[in-house]
PDB file of N, CA and C in Angstrom:
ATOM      1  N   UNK A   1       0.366   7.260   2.432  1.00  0.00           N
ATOM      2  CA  UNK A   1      -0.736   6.347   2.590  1.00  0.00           C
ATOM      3  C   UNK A   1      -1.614   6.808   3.740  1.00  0.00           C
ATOM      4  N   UNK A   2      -2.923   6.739   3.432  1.00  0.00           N
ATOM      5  CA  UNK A   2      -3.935   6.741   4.544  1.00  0.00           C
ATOM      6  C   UNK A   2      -4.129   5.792   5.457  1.00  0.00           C
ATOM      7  N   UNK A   3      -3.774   6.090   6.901  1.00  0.00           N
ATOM      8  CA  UNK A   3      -3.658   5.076   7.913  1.00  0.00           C
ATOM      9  C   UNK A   3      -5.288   5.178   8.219  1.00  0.00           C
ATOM     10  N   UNK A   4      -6.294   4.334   8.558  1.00  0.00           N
ATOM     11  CA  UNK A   4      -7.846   4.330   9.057  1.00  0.00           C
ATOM     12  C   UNK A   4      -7.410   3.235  10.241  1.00  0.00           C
ATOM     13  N   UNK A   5      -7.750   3.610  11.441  1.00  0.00           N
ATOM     14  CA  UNK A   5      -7.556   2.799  12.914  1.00  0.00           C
ATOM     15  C   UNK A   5      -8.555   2.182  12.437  1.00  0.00           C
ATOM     16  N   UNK A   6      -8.488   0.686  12.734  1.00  0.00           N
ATOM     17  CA  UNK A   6      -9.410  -0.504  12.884  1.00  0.00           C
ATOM     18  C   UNK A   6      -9.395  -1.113  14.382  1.00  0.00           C
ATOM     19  N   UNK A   7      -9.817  -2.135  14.195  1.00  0.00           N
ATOM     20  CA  UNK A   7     -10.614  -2.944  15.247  1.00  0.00           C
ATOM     21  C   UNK A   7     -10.630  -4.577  14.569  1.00  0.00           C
ATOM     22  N   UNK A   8      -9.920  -5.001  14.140  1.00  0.00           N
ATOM     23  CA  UNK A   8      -9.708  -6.051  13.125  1.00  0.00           C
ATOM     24  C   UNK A   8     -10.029  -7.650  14.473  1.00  0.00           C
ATOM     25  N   UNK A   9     -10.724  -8.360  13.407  1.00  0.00           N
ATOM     26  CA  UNK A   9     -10.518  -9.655  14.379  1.00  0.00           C
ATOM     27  C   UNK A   9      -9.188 -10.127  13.980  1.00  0.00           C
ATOM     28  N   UNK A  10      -8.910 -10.902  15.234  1.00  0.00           N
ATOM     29  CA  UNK A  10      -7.406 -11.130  15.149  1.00  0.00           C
ATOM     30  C   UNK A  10      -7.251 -12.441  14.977  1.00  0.00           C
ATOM     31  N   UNK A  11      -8.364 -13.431  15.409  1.00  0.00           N
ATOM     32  CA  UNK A  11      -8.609 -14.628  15.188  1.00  0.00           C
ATOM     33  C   UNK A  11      -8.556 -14.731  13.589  1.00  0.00           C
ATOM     34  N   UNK A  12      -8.811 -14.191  12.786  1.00  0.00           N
ATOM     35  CA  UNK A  12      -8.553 -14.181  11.350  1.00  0.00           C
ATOM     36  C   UNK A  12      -7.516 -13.866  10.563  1.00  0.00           C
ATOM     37  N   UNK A  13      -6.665 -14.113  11.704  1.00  0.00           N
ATOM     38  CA  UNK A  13      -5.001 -13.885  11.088  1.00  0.00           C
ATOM     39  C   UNK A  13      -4.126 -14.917  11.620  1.00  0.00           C
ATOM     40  N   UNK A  14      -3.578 -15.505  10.730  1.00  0.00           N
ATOM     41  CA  UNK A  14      -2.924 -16.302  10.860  1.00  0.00           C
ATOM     42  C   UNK A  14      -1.787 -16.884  12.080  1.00  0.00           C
ATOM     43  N   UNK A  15      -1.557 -17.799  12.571  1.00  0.00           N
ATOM     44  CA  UNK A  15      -0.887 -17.556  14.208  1.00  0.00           C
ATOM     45  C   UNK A  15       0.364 -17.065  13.816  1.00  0.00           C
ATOM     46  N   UNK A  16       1.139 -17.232  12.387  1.00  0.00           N
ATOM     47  CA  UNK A  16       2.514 -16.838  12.367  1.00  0.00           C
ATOM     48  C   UNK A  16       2.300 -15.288  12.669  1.00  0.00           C
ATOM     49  N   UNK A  17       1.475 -14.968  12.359  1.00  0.00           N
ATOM     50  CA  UNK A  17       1.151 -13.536  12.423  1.00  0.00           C
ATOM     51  C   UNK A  17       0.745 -12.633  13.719  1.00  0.00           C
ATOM     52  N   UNK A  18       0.454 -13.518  14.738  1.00  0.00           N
ATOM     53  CA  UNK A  18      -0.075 -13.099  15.896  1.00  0.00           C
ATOM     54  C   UNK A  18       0.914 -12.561  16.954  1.00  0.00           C
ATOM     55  N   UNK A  19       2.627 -12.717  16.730  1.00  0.00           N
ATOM     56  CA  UNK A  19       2.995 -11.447  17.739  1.00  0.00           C
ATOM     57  C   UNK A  19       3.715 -10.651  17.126  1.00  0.00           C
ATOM     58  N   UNK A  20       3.240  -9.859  15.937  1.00  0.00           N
ATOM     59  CA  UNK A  20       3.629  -9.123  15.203  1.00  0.00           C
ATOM     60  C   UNK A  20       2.167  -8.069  15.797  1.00  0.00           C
ATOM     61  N   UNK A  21       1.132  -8.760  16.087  1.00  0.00           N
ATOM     62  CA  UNK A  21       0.220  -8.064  16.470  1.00  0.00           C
ATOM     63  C   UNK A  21      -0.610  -7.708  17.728  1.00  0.00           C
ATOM     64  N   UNK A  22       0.427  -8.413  18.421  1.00  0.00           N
ATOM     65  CA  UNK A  22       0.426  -8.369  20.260  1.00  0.00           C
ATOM     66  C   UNK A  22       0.269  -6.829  20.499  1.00  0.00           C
ATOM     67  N   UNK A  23      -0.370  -6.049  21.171  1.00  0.00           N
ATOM     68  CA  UNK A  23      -0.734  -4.932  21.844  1.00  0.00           C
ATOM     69  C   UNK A  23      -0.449  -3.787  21.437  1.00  0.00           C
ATOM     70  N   UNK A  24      -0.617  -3.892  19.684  1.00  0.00           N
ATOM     71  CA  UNK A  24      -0.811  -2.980  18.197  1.00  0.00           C
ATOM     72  C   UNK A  24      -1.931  -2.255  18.500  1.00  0.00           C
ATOM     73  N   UNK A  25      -1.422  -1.926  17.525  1.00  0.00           N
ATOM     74  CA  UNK A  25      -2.449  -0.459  17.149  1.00  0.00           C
ATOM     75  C   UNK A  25      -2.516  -0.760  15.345  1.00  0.00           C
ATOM     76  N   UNK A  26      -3.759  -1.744  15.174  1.00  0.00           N
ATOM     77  CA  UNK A  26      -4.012  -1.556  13.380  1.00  0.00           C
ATOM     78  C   UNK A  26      -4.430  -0.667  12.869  1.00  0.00           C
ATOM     79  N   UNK A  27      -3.844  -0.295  11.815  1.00  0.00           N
ATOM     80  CA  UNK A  27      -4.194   0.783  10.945  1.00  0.00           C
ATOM     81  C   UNK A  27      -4.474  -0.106   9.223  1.00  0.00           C
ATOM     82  N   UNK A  28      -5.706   0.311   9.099  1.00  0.00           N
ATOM     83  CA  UNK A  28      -5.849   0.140   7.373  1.00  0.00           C
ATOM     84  C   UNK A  28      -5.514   1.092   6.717  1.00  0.00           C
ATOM     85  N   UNK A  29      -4.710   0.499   5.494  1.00  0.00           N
ATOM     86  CA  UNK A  29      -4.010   1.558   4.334  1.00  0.00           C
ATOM     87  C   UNK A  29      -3.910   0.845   3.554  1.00  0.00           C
ATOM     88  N   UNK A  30      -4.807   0.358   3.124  1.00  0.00           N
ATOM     89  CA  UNK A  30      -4.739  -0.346   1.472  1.00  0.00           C
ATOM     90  C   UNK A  30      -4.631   0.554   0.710  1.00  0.00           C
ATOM     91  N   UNK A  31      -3.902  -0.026  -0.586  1.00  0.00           N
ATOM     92  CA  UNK A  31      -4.409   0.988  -1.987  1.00  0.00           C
ATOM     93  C   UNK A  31      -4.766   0.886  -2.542  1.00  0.00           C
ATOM     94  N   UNK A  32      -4.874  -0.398  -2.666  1.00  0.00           N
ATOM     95  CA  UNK A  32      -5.099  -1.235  -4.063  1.00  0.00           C
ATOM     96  C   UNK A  32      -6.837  -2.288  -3.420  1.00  0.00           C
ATOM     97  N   UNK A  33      -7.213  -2.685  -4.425  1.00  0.00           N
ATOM     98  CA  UNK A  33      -8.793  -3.226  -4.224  1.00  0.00           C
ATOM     99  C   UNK A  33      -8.223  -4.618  -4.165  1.00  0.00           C
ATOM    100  N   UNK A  34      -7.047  -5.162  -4.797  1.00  0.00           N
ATOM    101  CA  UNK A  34      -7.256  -6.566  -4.613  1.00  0.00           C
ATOM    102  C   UNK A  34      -6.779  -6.733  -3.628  1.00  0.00           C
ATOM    103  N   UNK A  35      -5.147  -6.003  -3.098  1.00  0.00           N
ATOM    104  CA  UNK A  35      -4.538  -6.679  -1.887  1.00  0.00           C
ATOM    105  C   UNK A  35      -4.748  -5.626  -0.542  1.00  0.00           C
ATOM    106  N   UNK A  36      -4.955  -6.265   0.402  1.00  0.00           N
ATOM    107  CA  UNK A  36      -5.172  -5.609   1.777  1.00  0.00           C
ATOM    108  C   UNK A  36      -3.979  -5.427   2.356  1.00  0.00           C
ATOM    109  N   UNK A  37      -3.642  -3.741   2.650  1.00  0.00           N
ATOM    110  CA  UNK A  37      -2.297  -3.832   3.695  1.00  0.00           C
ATOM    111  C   UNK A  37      -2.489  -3.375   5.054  1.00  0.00           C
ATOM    112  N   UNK A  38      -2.068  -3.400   6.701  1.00  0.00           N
ATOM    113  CA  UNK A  38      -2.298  -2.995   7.185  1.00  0.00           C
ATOM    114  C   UNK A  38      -1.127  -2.460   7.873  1.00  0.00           C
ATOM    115  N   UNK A  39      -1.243  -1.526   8.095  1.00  0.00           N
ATOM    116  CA  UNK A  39       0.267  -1.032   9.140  1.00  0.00           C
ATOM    117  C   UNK A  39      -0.259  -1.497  10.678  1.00  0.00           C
ATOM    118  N   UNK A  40       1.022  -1.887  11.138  1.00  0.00           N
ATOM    119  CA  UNK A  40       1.012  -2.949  12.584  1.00  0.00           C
ATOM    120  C   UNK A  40       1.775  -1.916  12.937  1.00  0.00           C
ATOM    121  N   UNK A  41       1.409  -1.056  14.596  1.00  0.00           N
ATOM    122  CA  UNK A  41       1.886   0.104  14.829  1.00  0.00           C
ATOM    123  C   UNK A  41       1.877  -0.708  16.554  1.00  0.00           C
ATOM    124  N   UNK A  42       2.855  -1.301  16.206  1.00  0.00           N
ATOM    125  CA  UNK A  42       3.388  -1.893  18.154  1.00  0.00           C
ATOM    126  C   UNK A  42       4.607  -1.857  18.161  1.00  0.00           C
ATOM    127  N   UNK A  43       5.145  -3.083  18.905  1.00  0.00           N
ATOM    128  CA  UNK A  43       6.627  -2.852  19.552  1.00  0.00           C
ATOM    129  C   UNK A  43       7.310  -2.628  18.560  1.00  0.00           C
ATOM    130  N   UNK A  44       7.244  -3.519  17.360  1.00  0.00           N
ATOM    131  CA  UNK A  44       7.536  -3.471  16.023  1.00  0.00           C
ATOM    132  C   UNK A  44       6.347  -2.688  15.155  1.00  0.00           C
ATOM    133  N   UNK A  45       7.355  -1.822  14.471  1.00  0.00           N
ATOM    134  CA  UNK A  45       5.984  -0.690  12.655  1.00  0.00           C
ATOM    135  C   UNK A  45       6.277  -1.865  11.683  1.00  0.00           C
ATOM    136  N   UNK A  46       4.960  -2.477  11.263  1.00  0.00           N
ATOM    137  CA  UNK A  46       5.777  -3.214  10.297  1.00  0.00           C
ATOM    138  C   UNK A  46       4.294  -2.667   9.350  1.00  0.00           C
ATOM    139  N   UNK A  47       4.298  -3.500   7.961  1.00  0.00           N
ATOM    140  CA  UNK A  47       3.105  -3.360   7.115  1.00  0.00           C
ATOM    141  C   UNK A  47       2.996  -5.312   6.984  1.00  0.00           C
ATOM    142  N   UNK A  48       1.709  -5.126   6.971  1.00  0.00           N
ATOM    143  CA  UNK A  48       1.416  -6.467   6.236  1.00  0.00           C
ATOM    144  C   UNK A  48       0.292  -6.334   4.816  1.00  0.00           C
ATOM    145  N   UNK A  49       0.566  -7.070   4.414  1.00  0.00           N
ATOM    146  CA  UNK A  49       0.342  -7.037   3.002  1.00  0.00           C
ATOM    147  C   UNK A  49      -0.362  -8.688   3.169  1.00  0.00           C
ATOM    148  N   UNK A  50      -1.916  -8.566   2.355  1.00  0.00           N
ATOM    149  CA  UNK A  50      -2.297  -9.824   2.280  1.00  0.00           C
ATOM    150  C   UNK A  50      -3.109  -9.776   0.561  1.00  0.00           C
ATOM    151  N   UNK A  51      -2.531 -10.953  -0.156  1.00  0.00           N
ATOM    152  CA  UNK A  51      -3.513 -10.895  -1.315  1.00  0.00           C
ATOM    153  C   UNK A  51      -3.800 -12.416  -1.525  1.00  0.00           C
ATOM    154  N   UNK A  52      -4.627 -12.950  -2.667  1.00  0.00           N
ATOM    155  CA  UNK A  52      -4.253 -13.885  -2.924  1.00  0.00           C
ATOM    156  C   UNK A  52      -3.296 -14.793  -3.102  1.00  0.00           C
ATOM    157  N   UNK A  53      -3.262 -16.434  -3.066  1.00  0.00           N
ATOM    158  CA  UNK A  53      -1.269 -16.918  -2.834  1.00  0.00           C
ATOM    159  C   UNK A  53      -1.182 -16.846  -4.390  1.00  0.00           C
ATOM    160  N   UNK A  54       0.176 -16.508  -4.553  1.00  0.00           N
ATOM    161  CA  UNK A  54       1.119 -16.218  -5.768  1.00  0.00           C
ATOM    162  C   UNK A  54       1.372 -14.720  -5.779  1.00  0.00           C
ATOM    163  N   UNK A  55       0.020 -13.986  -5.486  1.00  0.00           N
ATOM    164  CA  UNK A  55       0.569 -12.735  -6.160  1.00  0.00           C
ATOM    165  C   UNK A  55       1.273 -11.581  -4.839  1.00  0.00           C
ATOM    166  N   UNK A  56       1.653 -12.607  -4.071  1.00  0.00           N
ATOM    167  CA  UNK A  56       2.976 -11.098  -3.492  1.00  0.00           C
ATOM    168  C   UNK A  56       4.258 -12.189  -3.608  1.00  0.00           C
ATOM    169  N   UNK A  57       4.486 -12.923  -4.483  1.00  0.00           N
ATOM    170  CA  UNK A  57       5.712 -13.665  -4.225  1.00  0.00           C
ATOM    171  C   UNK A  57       6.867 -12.979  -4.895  1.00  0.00           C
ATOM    172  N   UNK A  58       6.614 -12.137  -5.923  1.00  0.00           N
ATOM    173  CA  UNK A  58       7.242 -11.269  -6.396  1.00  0.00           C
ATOM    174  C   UNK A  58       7.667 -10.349  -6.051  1.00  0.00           C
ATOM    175  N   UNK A  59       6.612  -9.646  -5.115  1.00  0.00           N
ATOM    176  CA  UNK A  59       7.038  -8.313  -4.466  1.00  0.00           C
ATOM    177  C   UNK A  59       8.186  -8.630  -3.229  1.00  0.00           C
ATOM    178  N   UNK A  60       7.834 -10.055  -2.959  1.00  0.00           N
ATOM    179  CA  UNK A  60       8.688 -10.171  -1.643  1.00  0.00           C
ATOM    180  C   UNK A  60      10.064 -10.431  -2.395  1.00  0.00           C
ATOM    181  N   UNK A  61      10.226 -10.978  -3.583  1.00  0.00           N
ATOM    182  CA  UNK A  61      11.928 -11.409  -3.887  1.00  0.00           C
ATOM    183  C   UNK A  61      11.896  -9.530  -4.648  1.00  0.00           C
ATOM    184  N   UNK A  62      11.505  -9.108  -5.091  1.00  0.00           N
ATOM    185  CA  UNK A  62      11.771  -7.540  -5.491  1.00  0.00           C
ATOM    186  C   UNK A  62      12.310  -6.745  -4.474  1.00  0.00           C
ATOM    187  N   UNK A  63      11.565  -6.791  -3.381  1.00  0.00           N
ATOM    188  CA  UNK A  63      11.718  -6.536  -2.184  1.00  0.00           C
ATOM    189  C   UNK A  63      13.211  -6.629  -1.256  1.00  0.00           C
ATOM    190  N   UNK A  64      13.018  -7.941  -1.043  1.00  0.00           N
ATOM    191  CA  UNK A  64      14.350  -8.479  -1.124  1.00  0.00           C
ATOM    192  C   UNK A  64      15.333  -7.949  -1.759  1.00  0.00           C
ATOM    193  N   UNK A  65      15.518  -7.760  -2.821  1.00  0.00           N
ATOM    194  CA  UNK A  65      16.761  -7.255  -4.079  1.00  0.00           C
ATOM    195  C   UNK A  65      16.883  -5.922  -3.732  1.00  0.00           C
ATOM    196  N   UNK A  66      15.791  -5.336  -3.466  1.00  0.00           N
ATOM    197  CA  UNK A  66      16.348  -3.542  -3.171  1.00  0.00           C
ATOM    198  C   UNK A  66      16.429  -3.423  -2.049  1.00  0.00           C
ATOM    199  N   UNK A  67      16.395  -4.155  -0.965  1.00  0.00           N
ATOM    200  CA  UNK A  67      16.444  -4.086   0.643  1.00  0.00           C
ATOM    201  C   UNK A  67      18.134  -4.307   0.383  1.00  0.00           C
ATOM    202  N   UNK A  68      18.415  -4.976  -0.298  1.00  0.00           N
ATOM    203  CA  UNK A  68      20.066  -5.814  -0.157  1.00  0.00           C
ATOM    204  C   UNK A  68      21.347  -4.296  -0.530  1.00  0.00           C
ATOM    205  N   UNK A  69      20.312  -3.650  -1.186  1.00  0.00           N
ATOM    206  CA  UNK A  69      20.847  -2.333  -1.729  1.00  0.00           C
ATOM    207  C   UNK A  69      20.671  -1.151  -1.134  1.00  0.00           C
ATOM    208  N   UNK A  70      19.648  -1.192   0.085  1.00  0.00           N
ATOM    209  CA  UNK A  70      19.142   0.152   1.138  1.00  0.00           C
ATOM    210  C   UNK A  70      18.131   0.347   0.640  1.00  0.00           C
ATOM    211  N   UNK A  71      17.636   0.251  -0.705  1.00  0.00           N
ATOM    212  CA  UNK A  71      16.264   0.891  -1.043  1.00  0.00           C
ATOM    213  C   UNK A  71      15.154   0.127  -0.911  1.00  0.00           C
ATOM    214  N   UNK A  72      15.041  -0.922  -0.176  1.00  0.00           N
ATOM    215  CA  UNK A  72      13.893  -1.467   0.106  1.00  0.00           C
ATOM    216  C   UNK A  72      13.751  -1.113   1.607  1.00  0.00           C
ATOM    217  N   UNK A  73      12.450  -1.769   2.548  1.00  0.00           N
ATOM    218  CA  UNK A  73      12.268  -2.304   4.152  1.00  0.00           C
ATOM    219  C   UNK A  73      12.827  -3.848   4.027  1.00  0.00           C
ATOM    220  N   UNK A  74      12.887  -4.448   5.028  1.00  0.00           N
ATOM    221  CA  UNK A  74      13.597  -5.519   5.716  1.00  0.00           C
ATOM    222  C   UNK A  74      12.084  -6.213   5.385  1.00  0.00           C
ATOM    223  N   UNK A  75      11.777  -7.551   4.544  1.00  0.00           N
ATOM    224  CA  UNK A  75      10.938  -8.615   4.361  1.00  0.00           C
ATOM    225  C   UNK A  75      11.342  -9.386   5.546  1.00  0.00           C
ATOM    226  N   UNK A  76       9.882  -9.008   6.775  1.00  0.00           N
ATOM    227  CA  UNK A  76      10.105  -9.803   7.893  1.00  0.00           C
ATOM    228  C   UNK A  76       9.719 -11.196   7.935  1.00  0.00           C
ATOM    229  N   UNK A  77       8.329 -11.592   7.200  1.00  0.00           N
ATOM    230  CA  UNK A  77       8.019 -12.804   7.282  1.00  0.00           C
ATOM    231  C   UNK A  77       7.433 -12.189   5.688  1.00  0.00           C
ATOM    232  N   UNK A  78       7.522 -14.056   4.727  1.00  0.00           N
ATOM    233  CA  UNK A  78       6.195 -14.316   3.586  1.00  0.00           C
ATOM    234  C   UNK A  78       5.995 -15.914   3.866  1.00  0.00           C
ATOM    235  N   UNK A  79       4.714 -15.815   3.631  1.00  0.00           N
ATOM    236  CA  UNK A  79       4.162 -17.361   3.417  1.00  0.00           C
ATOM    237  C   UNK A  79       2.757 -17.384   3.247  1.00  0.00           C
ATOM    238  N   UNK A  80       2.482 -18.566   2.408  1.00  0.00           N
ATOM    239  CA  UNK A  80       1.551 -18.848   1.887  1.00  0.00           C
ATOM    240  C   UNK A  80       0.386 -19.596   3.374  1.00  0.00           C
ATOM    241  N   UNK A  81      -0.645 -19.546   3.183  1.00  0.00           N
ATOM    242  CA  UNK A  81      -1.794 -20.067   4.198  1.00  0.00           C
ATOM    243  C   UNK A  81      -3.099 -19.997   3.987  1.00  0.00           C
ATOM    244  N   UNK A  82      -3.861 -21.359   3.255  1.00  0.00           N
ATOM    245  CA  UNK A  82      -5.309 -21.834   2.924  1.00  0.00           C
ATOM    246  C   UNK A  82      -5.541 -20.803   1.922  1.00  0.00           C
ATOM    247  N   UNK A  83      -4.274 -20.482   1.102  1.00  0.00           N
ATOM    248  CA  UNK A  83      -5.011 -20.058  -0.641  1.00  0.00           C
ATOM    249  C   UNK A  83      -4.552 -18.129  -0.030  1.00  0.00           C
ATOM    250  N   UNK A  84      -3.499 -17.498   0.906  1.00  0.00           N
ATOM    251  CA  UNK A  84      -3.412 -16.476   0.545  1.00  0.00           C
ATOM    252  C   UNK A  84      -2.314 -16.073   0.955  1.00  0.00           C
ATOM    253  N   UNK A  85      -1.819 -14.936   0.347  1.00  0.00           N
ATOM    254  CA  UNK A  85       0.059 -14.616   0.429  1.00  0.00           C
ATOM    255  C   UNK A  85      -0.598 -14.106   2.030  1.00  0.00           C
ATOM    256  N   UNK A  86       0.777 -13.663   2.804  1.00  0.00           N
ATOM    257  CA  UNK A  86       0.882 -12.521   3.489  1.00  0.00           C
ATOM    258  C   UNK A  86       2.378 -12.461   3.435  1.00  0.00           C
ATOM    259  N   UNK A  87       2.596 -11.222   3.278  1.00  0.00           N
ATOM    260  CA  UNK A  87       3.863 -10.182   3.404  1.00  0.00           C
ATOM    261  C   UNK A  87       4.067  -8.888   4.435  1.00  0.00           C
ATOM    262  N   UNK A  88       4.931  -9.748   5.385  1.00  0.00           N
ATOM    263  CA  UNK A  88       4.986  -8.810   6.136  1.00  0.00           C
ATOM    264  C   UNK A  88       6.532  -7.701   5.946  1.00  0.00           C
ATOM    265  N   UNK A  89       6.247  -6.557   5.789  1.00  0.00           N
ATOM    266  CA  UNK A  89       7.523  -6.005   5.998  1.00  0.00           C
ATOM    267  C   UNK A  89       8.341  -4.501   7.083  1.00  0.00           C
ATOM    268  N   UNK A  90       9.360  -4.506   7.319  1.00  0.00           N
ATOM    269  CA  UNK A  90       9.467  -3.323   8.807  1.00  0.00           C
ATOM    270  C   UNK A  90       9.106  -2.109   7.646  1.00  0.00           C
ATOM    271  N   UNK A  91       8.616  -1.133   9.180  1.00  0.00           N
ATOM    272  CA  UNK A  91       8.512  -0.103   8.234  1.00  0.00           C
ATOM    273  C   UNK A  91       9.453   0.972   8.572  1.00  0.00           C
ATOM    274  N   UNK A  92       9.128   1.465   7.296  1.00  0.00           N
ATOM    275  CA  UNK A  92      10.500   2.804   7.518  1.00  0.00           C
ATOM    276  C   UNK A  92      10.395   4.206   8.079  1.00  0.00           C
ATOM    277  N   UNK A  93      10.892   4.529   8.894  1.00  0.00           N
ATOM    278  CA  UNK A  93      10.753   6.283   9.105  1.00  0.00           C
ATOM    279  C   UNK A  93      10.273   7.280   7.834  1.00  0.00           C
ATOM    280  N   UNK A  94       9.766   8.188   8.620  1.00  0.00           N
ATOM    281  CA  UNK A  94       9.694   9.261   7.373  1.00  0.00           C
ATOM    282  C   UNK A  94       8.497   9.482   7.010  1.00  0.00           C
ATOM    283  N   UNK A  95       8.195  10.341   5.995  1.00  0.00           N
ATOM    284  CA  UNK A  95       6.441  10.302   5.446  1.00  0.00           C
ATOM    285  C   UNK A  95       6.264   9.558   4.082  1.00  0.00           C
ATOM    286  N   UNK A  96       5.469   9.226   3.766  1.00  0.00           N
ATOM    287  CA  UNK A  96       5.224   8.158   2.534  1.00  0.00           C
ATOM    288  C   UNK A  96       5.553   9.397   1.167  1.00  0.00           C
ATOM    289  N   UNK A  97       6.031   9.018   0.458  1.00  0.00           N
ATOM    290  CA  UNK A  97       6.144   9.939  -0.992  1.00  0.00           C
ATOM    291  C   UNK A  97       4.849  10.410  -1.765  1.00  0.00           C
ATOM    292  N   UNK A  98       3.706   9.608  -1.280  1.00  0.00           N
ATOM    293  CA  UNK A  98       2.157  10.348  -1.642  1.00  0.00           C
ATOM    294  C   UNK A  98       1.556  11.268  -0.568  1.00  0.00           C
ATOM    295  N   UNK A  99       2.406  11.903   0.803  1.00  0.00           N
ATOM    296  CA  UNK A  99       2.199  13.014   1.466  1.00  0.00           C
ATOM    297  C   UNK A  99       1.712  13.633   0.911  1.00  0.00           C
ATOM    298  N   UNK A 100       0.657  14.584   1.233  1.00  0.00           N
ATOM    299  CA  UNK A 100       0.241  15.565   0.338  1.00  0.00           C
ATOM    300  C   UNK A 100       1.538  17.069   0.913  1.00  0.00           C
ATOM    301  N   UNK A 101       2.248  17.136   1.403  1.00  0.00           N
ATOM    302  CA  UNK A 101       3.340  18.247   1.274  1.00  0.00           C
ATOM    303  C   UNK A 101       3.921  17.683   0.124  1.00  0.00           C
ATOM    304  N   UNK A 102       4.448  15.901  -0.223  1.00  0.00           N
ATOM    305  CA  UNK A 102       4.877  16.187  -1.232  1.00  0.00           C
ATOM    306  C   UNK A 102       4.154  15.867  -2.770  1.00  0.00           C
ATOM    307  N   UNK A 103       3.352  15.701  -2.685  1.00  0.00           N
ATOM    308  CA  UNK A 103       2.269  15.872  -3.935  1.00  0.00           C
ATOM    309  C   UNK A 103       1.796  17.320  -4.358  1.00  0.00           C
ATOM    310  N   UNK A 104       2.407  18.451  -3.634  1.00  0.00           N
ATOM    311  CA  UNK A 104       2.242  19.435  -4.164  1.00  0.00           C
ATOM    312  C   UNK A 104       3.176  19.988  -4.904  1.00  0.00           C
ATOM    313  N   UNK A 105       4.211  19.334  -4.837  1.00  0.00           N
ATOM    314  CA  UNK A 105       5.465  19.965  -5.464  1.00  0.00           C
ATOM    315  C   UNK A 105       5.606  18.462  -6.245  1.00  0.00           C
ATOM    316  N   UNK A 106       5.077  17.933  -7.301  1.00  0.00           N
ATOM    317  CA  UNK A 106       5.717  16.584  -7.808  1.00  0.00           C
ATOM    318  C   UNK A 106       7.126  16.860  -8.322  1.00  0.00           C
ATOM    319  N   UNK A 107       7.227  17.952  -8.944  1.00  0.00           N
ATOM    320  CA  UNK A 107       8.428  18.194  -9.546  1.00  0.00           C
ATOM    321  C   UNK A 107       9.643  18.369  -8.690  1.00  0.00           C
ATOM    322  N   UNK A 108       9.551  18.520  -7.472  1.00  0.00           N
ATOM    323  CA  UNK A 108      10.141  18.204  -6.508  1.00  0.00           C
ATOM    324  C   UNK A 108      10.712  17.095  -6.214  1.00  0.00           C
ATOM    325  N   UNK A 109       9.789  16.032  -5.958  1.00  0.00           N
ATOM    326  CA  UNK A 109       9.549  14.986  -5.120  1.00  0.00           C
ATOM    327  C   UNK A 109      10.426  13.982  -6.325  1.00  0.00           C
ATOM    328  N   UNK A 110      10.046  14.527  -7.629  1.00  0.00           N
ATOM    329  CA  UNK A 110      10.403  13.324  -8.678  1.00  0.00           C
ATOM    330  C   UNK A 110      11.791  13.508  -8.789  1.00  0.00           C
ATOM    331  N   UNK A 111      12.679  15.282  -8.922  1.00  0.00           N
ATOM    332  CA  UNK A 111      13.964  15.393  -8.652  1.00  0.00           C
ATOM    333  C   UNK A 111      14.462  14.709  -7.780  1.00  0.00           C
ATOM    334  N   UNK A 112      13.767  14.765  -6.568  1.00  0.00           N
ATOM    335  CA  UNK A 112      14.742  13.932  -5.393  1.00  0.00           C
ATOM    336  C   UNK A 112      14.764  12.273  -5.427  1.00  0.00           C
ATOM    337  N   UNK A 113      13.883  11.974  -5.805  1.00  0.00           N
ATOM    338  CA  UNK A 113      13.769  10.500  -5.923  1.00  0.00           C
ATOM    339  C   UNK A 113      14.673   9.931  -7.267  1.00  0.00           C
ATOM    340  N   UNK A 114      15.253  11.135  -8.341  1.00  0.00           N
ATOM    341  CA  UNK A 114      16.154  10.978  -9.229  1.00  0.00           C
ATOM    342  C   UNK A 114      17.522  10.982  -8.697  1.00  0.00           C
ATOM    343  N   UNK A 115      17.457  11.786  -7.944  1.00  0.00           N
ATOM    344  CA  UNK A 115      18.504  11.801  -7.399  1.00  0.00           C
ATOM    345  C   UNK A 115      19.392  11.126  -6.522  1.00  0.00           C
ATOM    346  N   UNK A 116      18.659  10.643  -5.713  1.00  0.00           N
ATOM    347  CA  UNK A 116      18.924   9.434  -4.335  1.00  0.00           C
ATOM    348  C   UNK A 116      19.096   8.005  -5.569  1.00  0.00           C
ATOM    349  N   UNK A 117      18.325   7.434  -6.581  1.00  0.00           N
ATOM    350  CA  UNK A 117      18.396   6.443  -7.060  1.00  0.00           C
ATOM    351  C   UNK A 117      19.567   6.782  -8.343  1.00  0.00           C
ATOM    352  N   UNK A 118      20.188   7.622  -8.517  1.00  0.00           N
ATOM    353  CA  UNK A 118      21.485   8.019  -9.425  1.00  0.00           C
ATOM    354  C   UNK A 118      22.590   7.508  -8.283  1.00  0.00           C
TER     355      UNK A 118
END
C-alpha cells in the first residue's frame, strides 16, 4: 500500500479515536474509493479504516476469525458514529504483499501465500 503523509484535521475524528492519534504521524493509503484507510504511525502502527455504517461490520467479524488463527491483525476498536463504521486495526510488520519487489515475481508471491495458508 501507498502510504501519502497527511495533515488530517483531527477534530473530525471521532474522540474514541483520538489517542490512537496522539503525536502520529498520518499516512493516507486508501484503496478503495468508497472506504478511507489511514495508517496511524505513533506509539501504536495501527490502520483505520472508515466507510459508511454497516459496511466494515463484516470485515471486522472476518477479521476477527482469522486473527483467532494468526492470519489476521488484532481488531483494536469498531463502532459505529453519526452514520459511519470505523475499524481500527494493529498493524503488522513486514511489507504489504502489493510491494512492488513482490509484484514482480507474482508467481512467487502466490506460491508462498499457498503455502503459509496449507
Amino acid at each position: 500500500m501507498r502510504k501519502t503523509l497527511i495533515q488530517p484535521d483531527f477534530g473530525m475524528y471521532p474522540s474514541a479515536i483520538q489517542p490512537y492519534l496522539h503525536k502520529a504521524r498520518i499516512y493516507d493509503s486508501s484503496c478503495s474509493e468508497a472506504a478511507k484507510t489511514v495508517f496511524i504511525d505513533g506509539e501504536l502502527k495501527a490502520y483505520l479504516k472508515m466507510d459508511t455504517q454497516g459496511k466494515l461490520l463484516r470485515e471486522k467479524e472476518m477479521t476477527c476469525f482469522f486473527h483467532s488463527f494468526g492470519l489476521a491483525p488484532k481488531v483494536l476498536e469498531y463502532f459505529c458514529h453519526e452514520g459511519r463504521d470505523y475499524l481500527i486495526t494493529a498493524a503488522l510488520g513486514g511489507e504489504d504483499g502489493i510491494a512492488a519487489q513482490y509484484l514482480q515475481s507474482p508467481q512467487k508471491l502466490a506460491a508462498c501465500m499457498g503455502e503459509f495458508l496449507q
